[in-house]
N, C-alpha and C. Protein backbone atom coordinates (compact mmCIF):
# COMPACT_ATOMS: atom_id res chain seq x y z
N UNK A 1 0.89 20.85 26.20
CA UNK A 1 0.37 22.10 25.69
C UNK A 1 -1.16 22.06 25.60
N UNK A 2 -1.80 20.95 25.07
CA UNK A 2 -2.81 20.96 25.24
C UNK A 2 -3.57 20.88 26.60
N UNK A 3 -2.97 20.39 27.63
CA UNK A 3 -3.68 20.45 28.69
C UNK A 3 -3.92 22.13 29.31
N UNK A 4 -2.55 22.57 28.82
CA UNK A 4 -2.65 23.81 29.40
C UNK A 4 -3.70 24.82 28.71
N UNK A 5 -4.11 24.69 27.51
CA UNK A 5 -4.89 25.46 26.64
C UNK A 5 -6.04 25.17 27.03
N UNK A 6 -6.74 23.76 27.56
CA UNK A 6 -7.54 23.19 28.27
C UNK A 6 -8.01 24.07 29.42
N UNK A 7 -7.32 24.26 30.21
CA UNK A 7 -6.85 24.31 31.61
C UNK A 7 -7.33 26.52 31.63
N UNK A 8 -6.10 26.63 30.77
CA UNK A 8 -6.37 28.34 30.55
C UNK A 8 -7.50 28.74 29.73
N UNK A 9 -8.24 28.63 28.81
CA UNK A 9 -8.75 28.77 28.22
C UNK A 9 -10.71 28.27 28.37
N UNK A 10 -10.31 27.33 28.84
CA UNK A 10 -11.52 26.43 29.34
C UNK A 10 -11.86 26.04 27.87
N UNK A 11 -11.35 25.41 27.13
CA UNK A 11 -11.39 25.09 25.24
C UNK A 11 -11.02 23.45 25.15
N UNK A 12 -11.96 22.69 24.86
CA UNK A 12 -12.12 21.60 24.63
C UNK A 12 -10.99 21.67 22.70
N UNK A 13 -10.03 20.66 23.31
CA UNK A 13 -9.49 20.86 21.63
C UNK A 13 -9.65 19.72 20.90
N UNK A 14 -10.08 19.48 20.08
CA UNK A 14 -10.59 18.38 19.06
C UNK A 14 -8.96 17.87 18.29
N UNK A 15 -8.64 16.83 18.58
CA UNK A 15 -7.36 16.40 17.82
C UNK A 15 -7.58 15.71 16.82
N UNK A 16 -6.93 15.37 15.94
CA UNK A 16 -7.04 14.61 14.57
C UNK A 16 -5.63 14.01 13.85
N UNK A 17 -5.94 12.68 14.07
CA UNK A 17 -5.14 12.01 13.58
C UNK A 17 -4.90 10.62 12.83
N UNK A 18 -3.74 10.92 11.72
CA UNK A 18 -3.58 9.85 10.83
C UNK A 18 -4.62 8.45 10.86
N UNK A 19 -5.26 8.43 10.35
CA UNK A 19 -5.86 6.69 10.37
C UNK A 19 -4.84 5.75 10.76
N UNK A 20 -4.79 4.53 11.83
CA UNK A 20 -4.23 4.06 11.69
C UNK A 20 -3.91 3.33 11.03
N UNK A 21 -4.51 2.24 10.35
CA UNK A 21 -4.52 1.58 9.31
C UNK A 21 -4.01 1.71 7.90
N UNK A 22 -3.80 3.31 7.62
CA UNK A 22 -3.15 3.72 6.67
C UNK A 22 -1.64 3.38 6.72
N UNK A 23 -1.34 4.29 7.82
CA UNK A 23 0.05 4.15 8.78
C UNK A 23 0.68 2.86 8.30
N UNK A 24 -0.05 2.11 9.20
CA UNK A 24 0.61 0.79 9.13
C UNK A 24 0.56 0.03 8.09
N UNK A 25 -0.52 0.14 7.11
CA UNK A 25 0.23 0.05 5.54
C UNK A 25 1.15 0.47 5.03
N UNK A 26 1.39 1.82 4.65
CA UNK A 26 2.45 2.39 4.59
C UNK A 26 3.86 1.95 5.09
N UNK A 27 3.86 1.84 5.90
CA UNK A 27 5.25 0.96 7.06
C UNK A 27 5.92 -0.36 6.47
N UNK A 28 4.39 -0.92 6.17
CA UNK A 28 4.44 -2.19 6.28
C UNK A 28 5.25 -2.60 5.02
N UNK A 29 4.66 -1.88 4.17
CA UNK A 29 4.75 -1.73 2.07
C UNK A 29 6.51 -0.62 1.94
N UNK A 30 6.31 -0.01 2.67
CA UNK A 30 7.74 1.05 2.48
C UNK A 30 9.08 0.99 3.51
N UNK A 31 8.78 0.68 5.09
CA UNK A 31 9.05 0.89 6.02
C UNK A 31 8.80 2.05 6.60
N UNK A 32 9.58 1.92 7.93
CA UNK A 32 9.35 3.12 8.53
C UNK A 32 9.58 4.72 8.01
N UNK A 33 11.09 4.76 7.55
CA UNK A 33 11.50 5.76 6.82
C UNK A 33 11.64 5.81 5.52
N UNK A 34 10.43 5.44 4.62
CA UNK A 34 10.79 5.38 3.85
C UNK A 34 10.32 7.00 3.29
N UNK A 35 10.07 7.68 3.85
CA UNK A 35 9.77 9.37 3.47
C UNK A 35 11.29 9.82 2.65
N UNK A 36 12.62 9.20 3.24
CA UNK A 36 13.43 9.42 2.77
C UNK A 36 13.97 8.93 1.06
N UNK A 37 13.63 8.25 0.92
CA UNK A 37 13.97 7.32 -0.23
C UNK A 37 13.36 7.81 -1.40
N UNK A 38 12.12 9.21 -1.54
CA UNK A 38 12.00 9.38 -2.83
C UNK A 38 10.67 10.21 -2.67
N UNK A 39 11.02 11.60 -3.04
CA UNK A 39 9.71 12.59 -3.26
C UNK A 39 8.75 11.84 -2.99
N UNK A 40 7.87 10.97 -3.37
CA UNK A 40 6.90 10.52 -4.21
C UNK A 40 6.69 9.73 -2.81
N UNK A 41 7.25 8.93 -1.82
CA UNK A 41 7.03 8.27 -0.57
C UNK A 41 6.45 9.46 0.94
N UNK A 42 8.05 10.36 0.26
CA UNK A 42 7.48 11.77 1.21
C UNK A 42 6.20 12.71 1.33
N UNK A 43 5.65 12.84 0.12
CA UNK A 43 4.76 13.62 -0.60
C UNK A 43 3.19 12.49 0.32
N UNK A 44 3.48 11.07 -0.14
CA UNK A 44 2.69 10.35 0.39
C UNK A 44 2.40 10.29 1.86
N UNK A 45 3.73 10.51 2.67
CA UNK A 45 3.33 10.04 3.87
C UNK A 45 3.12 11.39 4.74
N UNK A 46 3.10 12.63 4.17
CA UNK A 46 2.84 13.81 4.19
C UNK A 46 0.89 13.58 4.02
N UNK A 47 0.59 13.54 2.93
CA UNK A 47 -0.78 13.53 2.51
C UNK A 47 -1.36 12.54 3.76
N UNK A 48 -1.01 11.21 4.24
CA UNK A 48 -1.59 10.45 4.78
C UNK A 48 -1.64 11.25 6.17
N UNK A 49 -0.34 11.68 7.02
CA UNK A 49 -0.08 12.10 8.56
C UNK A 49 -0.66 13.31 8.28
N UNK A 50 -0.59 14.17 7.11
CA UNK A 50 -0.92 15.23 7.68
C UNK A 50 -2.50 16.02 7.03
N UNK A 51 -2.10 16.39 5.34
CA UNK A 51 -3.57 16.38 4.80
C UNK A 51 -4.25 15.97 5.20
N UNK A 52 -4.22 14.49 4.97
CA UNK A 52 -5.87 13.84 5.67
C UNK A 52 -6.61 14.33 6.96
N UNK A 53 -5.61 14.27 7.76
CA UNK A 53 -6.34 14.58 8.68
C UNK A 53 -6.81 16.21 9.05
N UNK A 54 -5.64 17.04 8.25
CA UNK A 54 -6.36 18.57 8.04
C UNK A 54 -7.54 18.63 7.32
N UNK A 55 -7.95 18.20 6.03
CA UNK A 55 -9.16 17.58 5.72
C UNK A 55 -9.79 17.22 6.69
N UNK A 56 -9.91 16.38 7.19
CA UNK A 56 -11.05 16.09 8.03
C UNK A 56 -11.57 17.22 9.17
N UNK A 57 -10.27 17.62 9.70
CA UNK A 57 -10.55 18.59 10.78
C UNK A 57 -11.15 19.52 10.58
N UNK A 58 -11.09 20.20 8.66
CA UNK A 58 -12.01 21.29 8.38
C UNK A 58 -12.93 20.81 7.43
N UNK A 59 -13.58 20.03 7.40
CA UNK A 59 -14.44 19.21 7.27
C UNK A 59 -16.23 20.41 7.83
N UNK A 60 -16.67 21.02 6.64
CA UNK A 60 -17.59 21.55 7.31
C UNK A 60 -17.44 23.23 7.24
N UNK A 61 -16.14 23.54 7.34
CA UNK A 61 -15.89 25.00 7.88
C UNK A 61 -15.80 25.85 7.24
N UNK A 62 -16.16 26.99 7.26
CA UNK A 62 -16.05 28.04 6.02
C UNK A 62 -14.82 28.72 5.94
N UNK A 63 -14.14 28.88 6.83
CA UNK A 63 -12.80 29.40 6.85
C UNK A 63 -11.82 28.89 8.22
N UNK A 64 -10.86 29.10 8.46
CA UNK A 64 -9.43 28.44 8.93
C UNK A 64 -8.68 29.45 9.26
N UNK A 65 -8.00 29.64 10.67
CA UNK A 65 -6.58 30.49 10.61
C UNK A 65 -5.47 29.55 11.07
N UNK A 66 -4.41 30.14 10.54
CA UNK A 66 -3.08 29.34 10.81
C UNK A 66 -2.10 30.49 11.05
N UNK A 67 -1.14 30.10 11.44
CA UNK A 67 0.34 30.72 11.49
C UNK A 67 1.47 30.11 10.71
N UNK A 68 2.12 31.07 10.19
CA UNK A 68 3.64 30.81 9.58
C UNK A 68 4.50 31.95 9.84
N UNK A 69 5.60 31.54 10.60
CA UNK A 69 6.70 32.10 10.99
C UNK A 69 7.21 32.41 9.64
N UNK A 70 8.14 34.41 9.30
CA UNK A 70 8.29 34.43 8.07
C UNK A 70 9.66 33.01 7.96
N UNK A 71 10.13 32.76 8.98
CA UNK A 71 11.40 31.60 8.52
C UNK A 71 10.76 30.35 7.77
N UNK A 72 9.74 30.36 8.09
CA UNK A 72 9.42 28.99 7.18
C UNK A 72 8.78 29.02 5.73
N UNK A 73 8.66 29.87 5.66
CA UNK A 73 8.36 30.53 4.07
C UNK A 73 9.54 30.24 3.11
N UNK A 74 9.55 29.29 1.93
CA UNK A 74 9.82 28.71 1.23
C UNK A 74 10.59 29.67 0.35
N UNK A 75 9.64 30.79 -0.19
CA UNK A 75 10.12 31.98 -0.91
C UNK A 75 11.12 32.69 0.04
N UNK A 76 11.48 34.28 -0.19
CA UNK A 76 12.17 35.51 0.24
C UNK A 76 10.95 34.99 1.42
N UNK A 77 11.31 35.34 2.66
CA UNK A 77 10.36 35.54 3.72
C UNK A 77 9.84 36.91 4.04
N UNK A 78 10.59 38.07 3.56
CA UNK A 78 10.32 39.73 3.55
C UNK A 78 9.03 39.32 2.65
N UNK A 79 8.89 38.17 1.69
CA UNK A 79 7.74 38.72 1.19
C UNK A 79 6.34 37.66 1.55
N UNK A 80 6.47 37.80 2.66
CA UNK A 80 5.10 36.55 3.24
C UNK A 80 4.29 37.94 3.81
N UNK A 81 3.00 37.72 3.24
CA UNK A 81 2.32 38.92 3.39
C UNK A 81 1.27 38.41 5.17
N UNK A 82 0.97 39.21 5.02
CA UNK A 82 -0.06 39.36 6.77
C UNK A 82 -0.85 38.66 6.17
N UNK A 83 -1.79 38.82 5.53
CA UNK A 83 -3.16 38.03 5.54
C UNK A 83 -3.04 37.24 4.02
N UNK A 84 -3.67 36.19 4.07
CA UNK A 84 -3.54 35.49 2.47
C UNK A 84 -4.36 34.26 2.53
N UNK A 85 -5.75 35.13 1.40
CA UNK A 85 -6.60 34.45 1.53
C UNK A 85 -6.66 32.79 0.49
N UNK A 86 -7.33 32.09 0.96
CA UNK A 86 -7.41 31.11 -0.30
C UNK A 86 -8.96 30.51 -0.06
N UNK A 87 -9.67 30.16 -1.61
CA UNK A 87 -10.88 29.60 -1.85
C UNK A 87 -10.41 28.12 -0.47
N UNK A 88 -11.52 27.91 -0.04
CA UNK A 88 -11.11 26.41 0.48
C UNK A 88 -10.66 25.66 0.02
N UNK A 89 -11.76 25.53 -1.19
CA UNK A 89 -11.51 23.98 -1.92
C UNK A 89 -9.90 24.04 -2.06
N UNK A 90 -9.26 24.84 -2.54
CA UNK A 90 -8.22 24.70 -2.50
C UNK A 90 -6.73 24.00 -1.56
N UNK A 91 -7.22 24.46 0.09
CA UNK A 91 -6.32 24.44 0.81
C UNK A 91 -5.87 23.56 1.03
N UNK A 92 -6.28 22.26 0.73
CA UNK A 92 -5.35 21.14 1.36
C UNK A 92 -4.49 20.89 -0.26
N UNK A 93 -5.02 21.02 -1.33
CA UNK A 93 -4.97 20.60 -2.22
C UNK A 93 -3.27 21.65 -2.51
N UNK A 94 -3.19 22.67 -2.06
CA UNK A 94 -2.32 23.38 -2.08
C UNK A 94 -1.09 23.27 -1.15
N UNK A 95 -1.30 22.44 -0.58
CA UNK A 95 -0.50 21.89 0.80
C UNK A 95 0.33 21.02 0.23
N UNK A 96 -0.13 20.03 -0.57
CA UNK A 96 -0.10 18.47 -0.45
C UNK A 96 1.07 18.98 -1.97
N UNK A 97 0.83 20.42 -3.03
CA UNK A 97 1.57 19.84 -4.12
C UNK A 97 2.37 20.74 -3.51
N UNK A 98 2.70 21.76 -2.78
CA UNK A 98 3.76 22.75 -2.26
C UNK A 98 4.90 22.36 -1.03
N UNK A 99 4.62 21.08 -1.02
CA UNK A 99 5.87 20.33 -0.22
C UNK A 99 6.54 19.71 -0.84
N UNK A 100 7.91 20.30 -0.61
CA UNK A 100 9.32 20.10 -1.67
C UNK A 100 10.19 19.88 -0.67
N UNK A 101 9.84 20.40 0.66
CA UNK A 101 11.32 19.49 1.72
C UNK A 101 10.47 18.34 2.68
């Protein structure tokens, strides 16, 4: 996909990912799956694969767009509104405590 966005677009895409070193702490101290074994592992290896590196990626930026399908909306999905703004500081910080699956 990325090549093709590359390719169509002529858009250099900047990727971002997990430290490795984290990773493989994590692994090393929990195992592989240990996301399963207890909120508190999941929540972690969530913050490490994914926060962090959304952090970093907006690192700088004054604002962000994303997509959410209404199916993945946690709440009623009839009620995921079109636009929904949030202060920055907030956004990862809002990520990281609103993951429950």
């Amino acid at each position: 996909v990325i090549d093709r966005i590359k390719e169509t677009y002529n858009y250099d895409v900047a990727l971002f990912r997990p430290e490795p070193a984290a990773v493989d702490t994590y692994v090393k101290e929990h195992g592989l799956n240990a996301f399963y074994d207890s909120v508190e592992l999941r929540k972690e290896c969530c913050r490490m694969r994914k926060v962090e590196p959304l952090n970093r990626a907006l690192l700088g930026n004054k604002a962000w767009v994303t997509g959410q399908r209404r199916a993945q909306r946690a709440e009623r999905p009839q009620d995921l509104p079109r636009r929904l703004c949030q202060p920055s500081t907030q956004r990862a910080a809002r990520q990281s405590e609103g993951m429950t699956t």
